[in-house]
N, C-alpha and C. Protein backbone atom coordinates (compact mmCIF):
# COMPACT_ATOMS: atom_id res chain seq x y z
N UNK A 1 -15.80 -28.93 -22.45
CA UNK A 1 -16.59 -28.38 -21.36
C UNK A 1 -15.89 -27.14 -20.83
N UNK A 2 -16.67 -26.09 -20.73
CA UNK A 2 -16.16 -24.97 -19.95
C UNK A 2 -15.93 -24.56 -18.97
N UNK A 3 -14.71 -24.23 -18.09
CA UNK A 3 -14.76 -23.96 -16.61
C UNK A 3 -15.55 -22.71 -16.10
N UNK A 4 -16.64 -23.23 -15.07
CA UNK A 4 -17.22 -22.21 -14.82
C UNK A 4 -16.56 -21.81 -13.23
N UNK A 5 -16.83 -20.06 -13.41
CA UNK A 5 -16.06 -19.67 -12.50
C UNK A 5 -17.15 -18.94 -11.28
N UNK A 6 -16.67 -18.29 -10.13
CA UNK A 6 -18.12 -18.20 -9.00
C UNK A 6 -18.01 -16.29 -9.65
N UNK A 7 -18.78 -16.00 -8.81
CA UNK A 7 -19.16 -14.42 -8.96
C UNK A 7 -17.74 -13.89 -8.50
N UNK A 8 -17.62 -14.58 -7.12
CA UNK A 8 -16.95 -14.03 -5.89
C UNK A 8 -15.46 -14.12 -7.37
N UNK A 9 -14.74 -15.14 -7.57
CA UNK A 9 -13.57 -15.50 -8.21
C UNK A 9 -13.98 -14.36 -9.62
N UNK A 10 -14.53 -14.34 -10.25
CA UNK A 10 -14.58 -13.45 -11.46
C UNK A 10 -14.51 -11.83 -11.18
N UNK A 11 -15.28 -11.54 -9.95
CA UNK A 11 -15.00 -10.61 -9.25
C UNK A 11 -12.83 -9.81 -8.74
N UNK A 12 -12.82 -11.04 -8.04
CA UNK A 12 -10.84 -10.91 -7.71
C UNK A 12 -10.41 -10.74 -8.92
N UNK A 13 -10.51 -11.40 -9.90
CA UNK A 13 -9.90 -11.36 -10.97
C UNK A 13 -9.93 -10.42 -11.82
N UNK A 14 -11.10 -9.92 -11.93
CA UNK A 14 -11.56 -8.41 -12.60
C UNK A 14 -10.57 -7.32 -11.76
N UNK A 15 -10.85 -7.72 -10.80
CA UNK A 15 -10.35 -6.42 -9.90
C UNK A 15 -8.68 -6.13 -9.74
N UNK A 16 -8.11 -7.79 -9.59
CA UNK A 16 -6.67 -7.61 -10.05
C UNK A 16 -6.08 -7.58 -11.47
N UNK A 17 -7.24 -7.54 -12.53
CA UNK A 17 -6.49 -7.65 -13.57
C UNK A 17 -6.26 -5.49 -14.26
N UNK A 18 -7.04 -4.98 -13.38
CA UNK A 18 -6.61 -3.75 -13.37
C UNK A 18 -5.24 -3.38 -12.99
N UNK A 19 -4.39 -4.33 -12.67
CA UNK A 19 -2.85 -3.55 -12.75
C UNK A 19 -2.14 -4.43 -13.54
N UNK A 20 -2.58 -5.03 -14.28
CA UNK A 20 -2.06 -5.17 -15.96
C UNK A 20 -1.47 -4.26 -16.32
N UNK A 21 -0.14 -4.03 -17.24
CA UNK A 21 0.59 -2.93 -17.94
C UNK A 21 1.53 -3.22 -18.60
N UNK A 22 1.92 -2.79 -19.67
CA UNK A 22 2.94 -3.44 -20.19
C UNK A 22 4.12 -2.38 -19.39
N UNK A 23 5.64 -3.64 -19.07
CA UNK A 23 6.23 -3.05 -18.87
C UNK A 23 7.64 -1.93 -19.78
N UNK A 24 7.05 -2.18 -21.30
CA UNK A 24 8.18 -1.73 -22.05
C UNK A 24 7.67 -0.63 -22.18
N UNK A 25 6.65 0.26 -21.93
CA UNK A 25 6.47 1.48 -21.71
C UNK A 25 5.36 2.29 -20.74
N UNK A 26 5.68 1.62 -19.27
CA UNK A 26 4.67 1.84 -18.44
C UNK A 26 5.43 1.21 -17.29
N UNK A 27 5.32 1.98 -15.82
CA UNK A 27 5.54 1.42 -14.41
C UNK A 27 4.46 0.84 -14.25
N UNK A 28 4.46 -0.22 -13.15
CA UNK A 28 3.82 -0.57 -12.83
C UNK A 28 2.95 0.05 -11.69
N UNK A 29 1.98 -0.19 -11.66
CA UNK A 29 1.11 1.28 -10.94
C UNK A 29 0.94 0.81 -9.16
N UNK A 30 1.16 1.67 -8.26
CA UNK A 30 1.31 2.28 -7.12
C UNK A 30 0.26 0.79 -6.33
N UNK A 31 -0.83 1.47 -6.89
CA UNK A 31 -2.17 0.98 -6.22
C UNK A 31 -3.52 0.73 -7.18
N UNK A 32 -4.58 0.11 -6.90
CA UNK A 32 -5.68 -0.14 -7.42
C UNK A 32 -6.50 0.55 -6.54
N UNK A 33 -7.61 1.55 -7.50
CA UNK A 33 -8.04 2.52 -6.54
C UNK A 33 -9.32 1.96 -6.93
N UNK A 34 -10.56 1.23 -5.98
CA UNK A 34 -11.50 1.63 -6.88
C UNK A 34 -12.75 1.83 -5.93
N UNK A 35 -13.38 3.05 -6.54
CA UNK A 35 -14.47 3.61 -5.96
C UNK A 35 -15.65 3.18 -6.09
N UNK A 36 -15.95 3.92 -5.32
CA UNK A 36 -18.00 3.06 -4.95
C UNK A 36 -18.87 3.79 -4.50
N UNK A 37 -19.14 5.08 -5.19
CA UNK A 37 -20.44 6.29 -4.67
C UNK A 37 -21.31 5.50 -4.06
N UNK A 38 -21.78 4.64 -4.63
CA UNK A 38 -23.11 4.25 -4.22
C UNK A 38 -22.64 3.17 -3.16
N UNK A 39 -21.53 2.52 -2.60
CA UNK A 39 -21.28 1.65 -1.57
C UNK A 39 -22.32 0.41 -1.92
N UNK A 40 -22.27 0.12 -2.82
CA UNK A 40 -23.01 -1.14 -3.65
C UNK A 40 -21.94 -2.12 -3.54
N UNK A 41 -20.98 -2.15 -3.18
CA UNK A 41 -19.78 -3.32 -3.01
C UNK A 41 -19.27 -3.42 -1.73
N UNK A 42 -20.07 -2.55 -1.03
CA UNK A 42 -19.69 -2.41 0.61
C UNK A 42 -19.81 -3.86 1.36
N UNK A 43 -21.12 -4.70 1.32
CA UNK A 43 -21.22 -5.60 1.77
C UNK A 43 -20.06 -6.76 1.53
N UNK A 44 -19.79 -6.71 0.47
CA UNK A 44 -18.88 -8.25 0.19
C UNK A 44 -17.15 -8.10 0.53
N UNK A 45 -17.22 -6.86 0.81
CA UNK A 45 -15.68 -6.34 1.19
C UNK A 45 -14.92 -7.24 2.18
N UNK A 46 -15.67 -7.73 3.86
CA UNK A 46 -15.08 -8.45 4.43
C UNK A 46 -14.65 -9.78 3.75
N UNK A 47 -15.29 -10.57 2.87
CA UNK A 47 -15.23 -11.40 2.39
C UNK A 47 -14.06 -11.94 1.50
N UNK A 48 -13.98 -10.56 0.38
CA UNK A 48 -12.62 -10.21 -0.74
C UNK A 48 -11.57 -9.92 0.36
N UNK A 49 -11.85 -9.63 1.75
CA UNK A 49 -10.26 -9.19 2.03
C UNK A 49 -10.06 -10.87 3.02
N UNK A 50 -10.75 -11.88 2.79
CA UNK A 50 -10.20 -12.89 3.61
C UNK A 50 -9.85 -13.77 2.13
N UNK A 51 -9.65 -13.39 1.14
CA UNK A 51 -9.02 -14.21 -0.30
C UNK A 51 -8.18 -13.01 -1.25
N UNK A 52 -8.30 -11.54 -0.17
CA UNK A 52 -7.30 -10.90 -1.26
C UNK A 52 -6.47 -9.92 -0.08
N UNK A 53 -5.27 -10.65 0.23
CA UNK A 53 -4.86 -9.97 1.36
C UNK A 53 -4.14 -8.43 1.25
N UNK A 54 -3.83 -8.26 -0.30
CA UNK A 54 -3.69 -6.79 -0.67
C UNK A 54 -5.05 -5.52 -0.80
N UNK A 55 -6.14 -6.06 -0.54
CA UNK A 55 -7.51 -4.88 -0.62
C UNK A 55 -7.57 -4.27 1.15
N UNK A 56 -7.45 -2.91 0.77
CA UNK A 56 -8.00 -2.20 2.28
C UNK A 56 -8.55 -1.24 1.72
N UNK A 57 -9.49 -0.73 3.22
CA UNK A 57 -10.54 0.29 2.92
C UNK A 57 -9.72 1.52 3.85
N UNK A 58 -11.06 2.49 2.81
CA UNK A 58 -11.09 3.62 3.60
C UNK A 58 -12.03 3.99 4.37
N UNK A 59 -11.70 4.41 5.48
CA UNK A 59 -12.34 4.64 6.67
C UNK A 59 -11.87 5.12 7.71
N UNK A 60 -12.80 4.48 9.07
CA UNK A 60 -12.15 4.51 10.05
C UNK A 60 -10.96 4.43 10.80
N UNK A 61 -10.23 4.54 11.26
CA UNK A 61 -8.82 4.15 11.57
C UNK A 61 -9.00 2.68 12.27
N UNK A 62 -9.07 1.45 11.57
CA UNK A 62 -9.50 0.25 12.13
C UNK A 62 -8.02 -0.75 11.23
N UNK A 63 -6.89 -0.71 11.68
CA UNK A 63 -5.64 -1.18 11.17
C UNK A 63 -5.80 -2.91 11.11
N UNK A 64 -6.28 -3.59 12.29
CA UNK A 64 -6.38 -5.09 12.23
C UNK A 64 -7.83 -5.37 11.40
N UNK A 65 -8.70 -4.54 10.84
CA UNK A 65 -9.45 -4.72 9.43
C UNK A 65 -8.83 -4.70 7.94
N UNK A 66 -7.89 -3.75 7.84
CA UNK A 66 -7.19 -3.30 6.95
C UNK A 66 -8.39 -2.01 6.72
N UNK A 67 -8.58 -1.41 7.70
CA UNK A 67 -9.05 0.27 7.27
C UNK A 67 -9.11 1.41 7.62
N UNK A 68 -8.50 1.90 7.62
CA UNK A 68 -7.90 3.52 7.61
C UNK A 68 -8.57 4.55 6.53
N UNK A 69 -8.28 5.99 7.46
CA UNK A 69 -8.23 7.24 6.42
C UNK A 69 -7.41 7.22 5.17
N UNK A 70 -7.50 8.39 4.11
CA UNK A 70 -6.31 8.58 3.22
C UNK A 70 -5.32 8.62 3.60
N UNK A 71 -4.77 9.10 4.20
CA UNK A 71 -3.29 9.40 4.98
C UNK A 71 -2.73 8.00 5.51
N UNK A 72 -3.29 7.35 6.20
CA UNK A 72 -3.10 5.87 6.15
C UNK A 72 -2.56 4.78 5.52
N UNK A 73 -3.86 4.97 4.27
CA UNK A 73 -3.62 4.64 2.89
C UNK A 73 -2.26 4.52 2.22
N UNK A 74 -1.81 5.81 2.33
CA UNK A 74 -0.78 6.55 1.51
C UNK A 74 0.58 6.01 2.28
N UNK A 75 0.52 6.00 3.93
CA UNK A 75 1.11 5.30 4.34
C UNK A 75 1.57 3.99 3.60
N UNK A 76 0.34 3.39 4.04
CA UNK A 76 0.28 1.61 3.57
C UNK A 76 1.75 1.29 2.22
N UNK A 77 1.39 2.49 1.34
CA UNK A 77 1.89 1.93 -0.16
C UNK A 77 3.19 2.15 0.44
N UNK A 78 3.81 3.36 1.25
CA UNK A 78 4.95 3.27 1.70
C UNK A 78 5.97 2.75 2.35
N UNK A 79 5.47 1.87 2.70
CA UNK A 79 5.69 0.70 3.33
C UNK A 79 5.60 0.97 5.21
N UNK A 80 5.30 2.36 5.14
CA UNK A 80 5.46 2.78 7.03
C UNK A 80 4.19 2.40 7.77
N UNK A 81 3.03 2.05 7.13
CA UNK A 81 2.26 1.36 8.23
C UNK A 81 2.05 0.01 8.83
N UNK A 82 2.45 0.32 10.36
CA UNK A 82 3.27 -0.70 11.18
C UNK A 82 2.08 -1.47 11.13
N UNK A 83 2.73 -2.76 11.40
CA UNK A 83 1.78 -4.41 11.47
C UNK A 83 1.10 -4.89 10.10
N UNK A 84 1.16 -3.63 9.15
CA UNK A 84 0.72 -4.06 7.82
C UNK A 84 1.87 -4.69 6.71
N UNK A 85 1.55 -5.56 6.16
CA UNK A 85 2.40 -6.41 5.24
C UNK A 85 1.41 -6.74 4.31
N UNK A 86 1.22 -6.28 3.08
CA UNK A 86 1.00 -7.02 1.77
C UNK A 86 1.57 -7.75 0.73
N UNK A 87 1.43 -8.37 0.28
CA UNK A 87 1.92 -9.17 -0.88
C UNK A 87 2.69 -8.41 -1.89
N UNK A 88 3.76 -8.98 -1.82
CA UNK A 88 4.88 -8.11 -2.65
C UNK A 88 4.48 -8.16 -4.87
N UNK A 89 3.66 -9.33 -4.85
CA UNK A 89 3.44 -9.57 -5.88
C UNK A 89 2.34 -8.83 -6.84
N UNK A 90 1.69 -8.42 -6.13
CA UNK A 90 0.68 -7.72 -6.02
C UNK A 90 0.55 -5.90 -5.40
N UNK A 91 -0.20 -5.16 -6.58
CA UNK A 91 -0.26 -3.65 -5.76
C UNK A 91 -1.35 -3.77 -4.70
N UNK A 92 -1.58 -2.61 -3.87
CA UNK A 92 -2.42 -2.86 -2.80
C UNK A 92 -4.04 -2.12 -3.53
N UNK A 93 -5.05 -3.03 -3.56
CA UNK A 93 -6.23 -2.33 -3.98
C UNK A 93 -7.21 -1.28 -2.26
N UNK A 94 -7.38 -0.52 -2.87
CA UNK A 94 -7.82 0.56 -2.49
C UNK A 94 -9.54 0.66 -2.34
N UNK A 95 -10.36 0.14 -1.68
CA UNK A 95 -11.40 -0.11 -1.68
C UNK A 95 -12.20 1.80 -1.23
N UNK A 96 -12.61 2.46 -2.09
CA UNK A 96 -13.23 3.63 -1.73
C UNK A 96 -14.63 3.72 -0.95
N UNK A 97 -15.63 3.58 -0.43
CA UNK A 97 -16.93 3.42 0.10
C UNK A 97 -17.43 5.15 -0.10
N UNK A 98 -18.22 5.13 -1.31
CA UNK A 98 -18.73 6.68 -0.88
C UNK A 98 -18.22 7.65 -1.93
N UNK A 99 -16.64 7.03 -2.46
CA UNK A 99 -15.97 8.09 -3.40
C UNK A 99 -16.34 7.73 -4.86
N UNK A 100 -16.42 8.41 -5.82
CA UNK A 100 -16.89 8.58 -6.96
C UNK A 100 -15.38 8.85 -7.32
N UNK A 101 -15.09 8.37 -8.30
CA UNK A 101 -14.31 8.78 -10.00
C UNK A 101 -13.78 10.36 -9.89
N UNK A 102 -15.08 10.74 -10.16
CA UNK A 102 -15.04 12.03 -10.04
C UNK A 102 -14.75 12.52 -8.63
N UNK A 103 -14.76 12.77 -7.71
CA UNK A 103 -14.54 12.91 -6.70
C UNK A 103 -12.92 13.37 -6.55
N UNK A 104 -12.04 11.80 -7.11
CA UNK A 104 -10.84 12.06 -6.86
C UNK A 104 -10.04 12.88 -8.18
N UNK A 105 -10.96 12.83 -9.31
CA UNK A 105 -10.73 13.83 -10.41
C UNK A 105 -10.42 15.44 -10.59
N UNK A 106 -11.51 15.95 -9.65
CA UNK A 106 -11.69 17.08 -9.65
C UNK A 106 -10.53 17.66 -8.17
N UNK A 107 -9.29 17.83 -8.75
CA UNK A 107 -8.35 17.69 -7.64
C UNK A 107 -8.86 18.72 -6.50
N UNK A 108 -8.38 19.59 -6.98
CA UNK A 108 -9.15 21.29 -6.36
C UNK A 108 -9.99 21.00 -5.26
N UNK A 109 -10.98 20.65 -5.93
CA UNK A 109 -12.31 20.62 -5.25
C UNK A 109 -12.50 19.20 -4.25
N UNK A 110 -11.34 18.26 -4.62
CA UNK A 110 -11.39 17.37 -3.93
C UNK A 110 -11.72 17.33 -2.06
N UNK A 111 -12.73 16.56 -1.51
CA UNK A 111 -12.62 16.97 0.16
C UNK A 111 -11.17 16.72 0.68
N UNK A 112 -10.89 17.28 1.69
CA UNK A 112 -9.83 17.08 2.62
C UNK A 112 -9.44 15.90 2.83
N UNK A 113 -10.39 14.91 2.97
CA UNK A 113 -10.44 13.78 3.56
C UNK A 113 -9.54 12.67 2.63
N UNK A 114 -9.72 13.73 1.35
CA UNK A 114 -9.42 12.54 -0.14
C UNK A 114 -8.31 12.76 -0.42
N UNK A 115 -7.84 14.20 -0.25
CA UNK A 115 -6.55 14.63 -0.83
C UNK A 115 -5.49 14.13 -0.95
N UNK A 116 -5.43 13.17 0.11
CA UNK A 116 -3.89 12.30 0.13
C UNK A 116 -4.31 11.53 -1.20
N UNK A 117 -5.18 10.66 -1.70
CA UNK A 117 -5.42 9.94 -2.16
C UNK A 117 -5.70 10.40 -3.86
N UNK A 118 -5.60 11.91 -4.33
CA UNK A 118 -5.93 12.29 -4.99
C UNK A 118 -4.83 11.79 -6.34
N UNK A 119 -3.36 12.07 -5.98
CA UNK A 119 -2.55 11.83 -6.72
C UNK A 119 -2.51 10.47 -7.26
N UNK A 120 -2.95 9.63 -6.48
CA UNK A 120 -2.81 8.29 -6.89
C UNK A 120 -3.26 7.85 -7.96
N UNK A 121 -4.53 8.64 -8.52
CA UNK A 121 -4.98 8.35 -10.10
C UNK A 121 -3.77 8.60 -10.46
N UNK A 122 -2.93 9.57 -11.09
CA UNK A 122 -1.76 9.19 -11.85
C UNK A 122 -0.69 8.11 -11.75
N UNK A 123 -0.16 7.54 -10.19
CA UNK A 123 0.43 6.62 -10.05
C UNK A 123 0.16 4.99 -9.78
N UNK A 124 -1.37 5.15 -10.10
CA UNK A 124 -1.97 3.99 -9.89
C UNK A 124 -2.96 3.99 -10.86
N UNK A 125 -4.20 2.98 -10.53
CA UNK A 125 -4.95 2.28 -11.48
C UNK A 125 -6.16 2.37 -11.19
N UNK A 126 -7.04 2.68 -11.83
CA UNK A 126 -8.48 2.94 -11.37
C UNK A 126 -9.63 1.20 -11.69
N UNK A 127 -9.91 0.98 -11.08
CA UNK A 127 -10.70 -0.15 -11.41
C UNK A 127 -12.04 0.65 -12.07
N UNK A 128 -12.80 0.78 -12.80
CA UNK A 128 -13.46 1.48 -13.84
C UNK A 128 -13.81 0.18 -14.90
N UNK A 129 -15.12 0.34 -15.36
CA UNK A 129 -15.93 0.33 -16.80
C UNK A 129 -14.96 0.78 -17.85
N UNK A 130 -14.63 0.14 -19.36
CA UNK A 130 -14.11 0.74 -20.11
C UNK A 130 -14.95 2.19 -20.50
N UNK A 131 -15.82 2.63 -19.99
CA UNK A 131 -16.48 3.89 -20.28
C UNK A 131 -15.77 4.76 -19.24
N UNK A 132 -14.79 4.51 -18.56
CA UNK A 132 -14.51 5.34 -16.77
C UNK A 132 -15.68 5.41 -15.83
N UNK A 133 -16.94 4.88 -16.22
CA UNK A 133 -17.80 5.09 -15.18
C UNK A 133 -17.33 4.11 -13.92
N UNK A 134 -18.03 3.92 -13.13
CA UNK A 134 -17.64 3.16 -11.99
C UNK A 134 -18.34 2.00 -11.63
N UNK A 135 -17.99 0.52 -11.40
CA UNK A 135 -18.27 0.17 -11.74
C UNK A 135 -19.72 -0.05 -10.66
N UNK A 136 -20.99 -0.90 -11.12
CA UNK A 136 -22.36 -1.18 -10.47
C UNK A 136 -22.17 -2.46 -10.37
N UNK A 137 -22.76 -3.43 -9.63
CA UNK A 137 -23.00 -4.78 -9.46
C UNK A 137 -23.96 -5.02 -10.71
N UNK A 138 -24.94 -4.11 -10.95
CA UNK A 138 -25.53 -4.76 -12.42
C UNK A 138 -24.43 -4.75 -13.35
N UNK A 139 -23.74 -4.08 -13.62
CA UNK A 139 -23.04 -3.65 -15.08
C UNK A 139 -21.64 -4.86 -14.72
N UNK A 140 -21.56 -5.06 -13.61
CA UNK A 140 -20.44 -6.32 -13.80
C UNK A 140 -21.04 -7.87 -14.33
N UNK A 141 -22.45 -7.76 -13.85
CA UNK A 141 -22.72 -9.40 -13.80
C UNK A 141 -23.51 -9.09 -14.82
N UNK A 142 -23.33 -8.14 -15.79
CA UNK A 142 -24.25 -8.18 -17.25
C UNK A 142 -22.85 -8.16 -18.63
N UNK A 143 -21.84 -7.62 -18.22
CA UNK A 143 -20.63 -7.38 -19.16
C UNK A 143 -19.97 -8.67 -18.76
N UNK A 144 -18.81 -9.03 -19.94
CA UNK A 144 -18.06 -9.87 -19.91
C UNK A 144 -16.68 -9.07 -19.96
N UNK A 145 -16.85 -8.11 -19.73
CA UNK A 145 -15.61 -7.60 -19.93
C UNK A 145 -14.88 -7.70 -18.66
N UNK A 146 -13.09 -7.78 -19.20
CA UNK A 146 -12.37 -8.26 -17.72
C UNK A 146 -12.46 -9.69 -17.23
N UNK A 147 -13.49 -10.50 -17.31
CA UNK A 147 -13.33 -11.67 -17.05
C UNK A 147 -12.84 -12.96 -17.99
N UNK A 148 -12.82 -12.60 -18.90
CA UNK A 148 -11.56 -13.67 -19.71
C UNK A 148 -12.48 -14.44 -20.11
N UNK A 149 -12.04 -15.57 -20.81
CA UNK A 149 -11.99 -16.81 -21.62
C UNK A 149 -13.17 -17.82 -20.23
């Protein structure tokens, strides 16, 4: 018999298994960045951050939510934003509302707002479709990819 798993749990798991890496030729990456043009994952966010105490957003400056601007953010990984503590075991995922892939790609042209956050594609991990697109609530609960055995 097969263990069946919930949306919500296949979901965490997808999402933390993006900082997978091998370590014999790879750091382990900064942060889990993952974006959401369309804010199609906006709703379930409070939810993932009361079972994943490393996910914060970007936003408002709202610190006892876990959500802040970029600059914030960038803080967070540094360990200087006060009253915040994440899980040492774990990188901190990066919940985007609004930002596209592209967005943080196109450095240059990147908004102001993003810039802190721009570098982090190289030192971190993009949660992404093996295509780099981003991911949709259809295209997760239609692929098996990322969710394992």
């Amino acid at each position: 018999m097969q263990d069946k798993q919930t949306v919500g749990a296949a979901l965490v798991k997808a999402i933390r298994s993006a900082s997978v890496f091998n370590p014999d030729v790879q750091v382990a990456p900064a942060c889990i960045l993952w974006p959401d043009k369309d804010r199609q994952w906006e709703a379930v966010i409070p939810r993932l951050q009361g079972e994943m105490p490393e996910l914060l957003v970007l936003g408002d400056y709202a610190p006892e939510k876990r959500t802040g601007p970029a600059i914030w953010l960038r803080c967070v990984i540094a360990g200087a934003a006060v009253g915040v503590e994440l899980p040492a075991e774990r990188p901190p995922i990066f919940y985007l509302p609004g930002v596209s892939r592209q967005d943080l790609r196109a450095v240059e042209g990147c908004p102001d707002r993003l810039k802190p956050l721009a570098e982090l594609q190289y030192r971190g991990a993009i949660w992404t479709q093996v295509n780099a697109k981003d991911w949709t609530i259809l295209a997760f609960l239609k692929t098996d990819q990322g969710t394992g055995p």
